[in-house]
Protein backbone atom coordinates (compact mmCIF):
# COMPACT_ATOMS: atom_id res chain seq x y z
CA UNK A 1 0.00 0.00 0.00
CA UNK A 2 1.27 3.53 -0.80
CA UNK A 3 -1.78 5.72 -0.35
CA UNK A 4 -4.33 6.15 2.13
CA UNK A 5 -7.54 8.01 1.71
CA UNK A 6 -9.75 9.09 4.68
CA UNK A 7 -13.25 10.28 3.78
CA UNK A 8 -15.70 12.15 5.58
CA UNK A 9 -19.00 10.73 6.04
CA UNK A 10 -22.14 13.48 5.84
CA UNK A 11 -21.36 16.37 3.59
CA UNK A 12 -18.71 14.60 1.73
CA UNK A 13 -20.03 11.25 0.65
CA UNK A 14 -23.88 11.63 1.31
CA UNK A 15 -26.56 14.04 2.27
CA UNK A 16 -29.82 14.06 3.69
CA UNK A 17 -31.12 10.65 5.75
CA UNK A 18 -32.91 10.71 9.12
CA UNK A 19 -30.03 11.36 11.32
CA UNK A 20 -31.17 14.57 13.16
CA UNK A 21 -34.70 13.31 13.85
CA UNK A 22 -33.29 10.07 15.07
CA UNK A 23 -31.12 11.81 17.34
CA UNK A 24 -33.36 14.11 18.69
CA UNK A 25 -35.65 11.31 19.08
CA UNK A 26 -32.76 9.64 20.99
CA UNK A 27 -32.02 12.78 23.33
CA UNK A 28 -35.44 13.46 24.58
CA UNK A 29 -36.05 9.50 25.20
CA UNK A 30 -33.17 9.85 27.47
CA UNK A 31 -32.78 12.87 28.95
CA UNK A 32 -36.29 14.62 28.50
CA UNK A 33 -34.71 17.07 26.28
CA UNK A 34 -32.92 18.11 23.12
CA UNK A 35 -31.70 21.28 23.55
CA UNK A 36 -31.84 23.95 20.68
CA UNK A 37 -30.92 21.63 18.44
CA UNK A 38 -32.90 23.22 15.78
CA UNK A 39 -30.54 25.82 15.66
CA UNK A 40 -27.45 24.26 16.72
CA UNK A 41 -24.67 23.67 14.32
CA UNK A 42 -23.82 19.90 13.27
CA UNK A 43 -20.96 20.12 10.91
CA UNK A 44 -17.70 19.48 11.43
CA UNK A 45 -18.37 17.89 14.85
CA UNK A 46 -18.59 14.73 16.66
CA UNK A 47 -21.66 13.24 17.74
CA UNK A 48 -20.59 13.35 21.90
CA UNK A 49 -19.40 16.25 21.17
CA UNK A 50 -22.58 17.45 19.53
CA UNK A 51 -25.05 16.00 22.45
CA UNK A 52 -22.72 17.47 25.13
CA UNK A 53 -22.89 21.04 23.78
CA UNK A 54 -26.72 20.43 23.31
CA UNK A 55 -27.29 19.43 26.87
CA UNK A 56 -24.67 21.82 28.72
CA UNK A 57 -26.11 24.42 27.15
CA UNK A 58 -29.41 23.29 28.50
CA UNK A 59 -28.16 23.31 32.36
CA UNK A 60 -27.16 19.29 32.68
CA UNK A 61 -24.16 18.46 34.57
CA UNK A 62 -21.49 17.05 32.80
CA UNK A 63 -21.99 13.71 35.61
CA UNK A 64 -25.59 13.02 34.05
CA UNK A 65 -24.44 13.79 30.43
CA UNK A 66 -22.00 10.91 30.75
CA UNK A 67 -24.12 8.20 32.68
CA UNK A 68 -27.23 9.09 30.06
CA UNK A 69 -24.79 8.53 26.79
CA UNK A 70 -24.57 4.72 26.76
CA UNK A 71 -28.25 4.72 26.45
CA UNK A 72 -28.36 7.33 23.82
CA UNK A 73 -26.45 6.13 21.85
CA UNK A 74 -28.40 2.50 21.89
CA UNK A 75 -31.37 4.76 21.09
CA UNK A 76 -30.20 6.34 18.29
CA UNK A 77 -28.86 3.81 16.34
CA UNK A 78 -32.31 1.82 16.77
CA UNK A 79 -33.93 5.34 15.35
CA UNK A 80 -31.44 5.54 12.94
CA UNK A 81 -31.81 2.06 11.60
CA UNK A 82 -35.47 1.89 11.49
CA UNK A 83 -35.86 5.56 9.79
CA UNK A 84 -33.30 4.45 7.21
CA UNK A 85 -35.14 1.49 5.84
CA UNK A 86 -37.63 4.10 4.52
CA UNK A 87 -35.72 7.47 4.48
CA UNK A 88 -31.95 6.68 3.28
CA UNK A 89 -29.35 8.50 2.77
CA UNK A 90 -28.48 10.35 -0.54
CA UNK A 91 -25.38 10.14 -2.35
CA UNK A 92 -23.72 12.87 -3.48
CA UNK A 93 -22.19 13.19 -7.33
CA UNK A 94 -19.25 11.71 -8.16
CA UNK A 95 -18.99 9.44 -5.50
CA UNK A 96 -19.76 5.50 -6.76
CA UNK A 97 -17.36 6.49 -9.56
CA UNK A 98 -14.60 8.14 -7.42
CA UNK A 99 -14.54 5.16 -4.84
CA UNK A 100 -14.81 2.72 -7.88
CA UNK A 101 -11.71 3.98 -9.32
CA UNK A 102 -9.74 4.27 -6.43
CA UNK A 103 -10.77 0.74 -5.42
CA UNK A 104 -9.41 -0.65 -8.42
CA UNK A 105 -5.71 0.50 -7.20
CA UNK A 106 -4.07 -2.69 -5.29
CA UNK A 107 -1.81 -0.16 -4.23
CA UNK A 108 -4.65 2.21 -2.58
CA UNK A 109 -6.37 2.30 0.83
CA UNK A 110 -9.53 3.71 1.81
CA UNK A 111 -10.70 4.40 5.29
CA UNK A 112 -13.39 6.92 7.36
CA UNK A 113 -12.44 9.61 9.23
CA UNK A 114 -15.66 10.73 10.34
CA UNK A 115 -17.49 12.84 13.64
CA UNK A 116 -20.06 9.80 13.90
CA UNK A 117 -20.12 7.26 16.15
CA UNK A 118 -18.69 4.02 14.13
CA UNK A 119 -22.08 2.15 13.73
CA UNK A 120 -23.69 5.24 12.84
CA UNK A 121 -21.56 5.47 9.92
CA UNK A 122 -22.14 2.23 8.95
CA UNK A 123 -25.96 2.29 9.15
CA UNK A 124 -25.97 5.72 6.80
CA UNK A 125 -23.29 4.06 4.34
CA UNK A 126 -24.93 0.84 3.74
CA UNK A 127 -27.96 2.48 3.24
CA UNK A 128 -27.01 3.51 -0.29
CA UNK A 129 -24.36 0.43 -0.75
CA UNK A 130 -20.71 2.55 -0.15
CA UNK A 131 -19.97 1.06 3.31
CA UNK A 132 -17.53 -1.93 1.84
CA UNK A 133 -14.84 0.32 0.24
CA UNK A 134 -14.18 1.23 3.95
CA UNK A 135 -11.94 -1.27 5.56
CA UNK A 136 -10.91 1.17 8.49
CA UNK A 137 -12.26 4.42 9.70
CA UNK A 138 -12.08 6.57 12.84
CA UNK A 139 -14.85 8.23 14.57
CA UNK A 140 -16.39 9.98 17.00
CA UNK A 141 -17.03 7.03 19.21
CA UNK A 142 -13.48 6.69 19.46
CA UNK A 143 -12.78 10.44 20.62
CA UNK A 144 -15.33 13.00 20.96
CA UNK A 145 -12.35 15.70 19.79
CA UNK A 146 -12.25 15.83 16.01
CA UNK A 147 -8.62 16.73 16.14
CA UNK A 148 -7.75 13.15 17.55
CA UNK A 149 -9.01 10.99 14.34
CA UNK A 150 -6.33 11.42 11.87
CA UNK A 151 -3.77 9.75 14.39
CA UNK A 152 -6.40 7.08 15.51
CA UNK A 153 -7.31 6.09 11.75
CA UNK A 154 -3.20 5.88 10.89
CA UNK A 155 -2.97 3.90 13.79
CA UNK A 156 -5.74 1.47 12.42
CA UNK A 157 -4.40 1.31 8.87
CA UNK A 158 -0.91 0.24 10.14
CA UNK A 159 -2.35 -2.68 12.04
CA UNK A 160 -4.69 -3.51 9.25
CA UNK A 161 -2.63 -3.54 6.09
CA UNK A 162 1.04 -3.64 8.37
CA UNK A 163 1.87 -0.23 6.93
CA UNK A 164 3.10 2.66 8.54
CA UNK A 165 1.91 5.61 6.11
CA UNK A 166 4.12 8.40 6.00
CA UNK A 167 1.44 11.44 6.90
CA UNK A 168 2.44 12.88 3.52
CA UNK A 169 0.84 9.92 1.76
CA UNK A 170 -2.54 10.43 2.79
CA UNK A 171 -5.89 12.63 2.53
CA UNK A 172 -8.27 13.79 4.51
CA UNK A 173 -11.43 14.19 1.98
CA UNK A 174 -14.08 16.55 4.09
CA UNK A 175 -16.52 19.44 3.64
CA UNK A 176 -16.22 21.55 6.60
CA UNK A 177 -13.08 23.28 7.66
CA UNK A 178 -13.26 20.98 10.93
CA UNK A 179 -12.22 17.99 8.06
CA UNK A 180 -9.21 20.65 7.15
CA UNK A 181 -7.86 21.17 10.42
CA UNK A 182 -7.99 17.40 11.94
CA UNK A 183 -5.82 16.64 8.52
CA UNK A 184 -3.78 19.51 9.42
CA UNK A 185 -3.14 18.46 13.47
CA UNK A 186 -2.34 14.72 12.10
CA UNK A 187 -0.15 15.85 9.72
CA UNK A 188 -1.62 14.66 6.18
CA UNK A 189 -2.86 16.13 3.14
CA UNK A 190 -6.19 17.64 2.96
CA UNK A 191 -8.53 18.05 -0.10
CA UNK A 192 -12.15 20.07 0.81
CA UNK A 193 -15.21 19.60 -1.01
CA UNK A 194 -18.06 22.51 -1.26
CA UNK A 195 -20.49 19.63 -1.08
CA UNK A 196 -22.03 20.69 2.37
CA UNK A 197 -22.70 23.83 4.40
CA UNK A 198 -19.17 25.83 3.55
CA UNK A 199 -18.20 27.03 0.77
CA UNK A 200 -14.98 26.91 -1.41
CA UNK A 201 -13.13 30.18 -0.38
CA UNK A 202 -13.59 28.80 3.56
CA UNK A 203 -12.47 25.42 2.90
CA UNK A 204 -9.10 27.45 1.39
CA UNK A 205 -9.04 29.79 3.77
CA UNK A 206 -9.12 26.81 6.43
CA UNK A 207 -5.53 25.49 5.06
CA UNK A 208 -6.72 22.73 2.76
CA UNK A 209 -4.18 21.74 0.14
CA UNK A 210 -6.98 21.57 -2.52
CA UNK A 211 -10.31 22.38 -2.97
CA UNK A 212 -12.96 21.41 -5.18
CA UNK A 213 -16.50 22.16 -5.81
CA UNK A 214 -17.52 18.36 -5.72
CA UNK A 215 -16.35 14.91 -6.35
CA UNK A 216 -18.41 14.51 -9.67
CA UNK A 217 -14.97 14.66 -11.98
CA UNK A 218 -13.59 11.13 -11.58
CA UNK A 219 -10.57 11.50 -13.52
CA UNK A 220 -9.53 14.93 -11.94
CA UNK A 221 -10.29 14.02 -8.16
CA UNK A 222 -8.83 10.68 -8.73
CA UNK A 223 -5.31 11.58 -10.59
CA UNK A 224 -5.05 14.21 -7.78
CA UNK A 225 -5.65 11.38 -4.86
CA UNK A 226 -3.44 8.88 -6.13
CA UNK A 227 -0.21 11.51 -7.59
């Protein structure tokens, strides 16, 4: 393996899905509230991270936040799964081609580095059929600080393919500047896509080495991923 590629999740690969319902769903069941999460902002976050800022801001103690998340998090997925079979998640352009091309590299490796919980991730990918190009990924459920993922999912593609990527040999693929800067603390290179809620000029003006509108140019995104 000489490459690694580590792809954002929501914003990046799909759109859409029951997610937020499912999770507010999931909050109220277990705390008796959601906070403003109507108005709260998603992107670029992890899901702990997410609830936590939801229900400190609504007065809980950080104690009750932390004995309440095993069960949210049980809840959620169960939403999530359910709401899915009906209401999946949408792809976003270019992306079957893009991770059917890089696939096709022996010497190419594709992972998530993502702010939801692992399962999460899984649920939303295989609801539109992309979850098997992922043999690793890192995610919020494995730190609830963004920043930490880049070194977790290196650490997982060294045990799983016994390579130690150089930093300089892998991507962070993301749509917020959140994606930019984890790439940034761990090191790697960092491609941003105006495929969610920022646009182009603040995924450059977050520090990523590239920046493209979408992912709908196979050829282009691809040649620049594997050079």
């Amino acid at each position: 393996m000489k490459r690694l590629i580590l792809f954002d999740v929501d914003g990046t690969l799909v759109h859409g899905g029951p997610a937020k319902g499912a999770f507010r769903t999931a909050l109220v069941e277990t705390f008796g509230m959601a906070g403003a999460i109507e108005v709260h902002e998603f992107a670029g976050k992890t899901d702990p991270q997410i609830a936590r800022e939801l229900l400190r801001a609504a007065g809980m103690d950080e104690e009750d936040i932390d004995a309440g998340f095993p069960r949210l998090w049980d809840l959620y997925l169960h939403y999530l799964g359910e709401r899915l079979r009906s209401h999946p998640m949408e792809v976003l352009p270019g992306v079957p081609a893009l991770l059917g091309a890089l696939s096709a590299h022996e010497d190419v490796a594709m992972g998530l580095l993502t702010g939801n919980i692992s399962r999460g991730a899984e649920l939303k990918l295989r609801s539109v059929g992309i979850y098997d190009y992922f043999r690793i990924g890192s995610y919020g459920s494995d730190s609830e600080d963004r920043d930490d993922l880049a070194h977790i999912a290196l650490e997982r593609a060294r045990d799983t393919w016994d390579v130690s990527f150089d930093p300089s040999d892998v991507w962070v693929v993301g749509d917020t500047p959140a994606d930019i800067r984890c790439g940034r603390v761990g090191g790697t290179r960092t491609l941003g896509v105006a495929t969610g809620r920022h646009t182009a000029a603040a995924l450059d003006d977050a520090g990523a080495d590239r920046v493209m509108e979408d992912l709908s140019d196979t050829d282009r995104v691809a040649a620049l991923l594997l050079a």
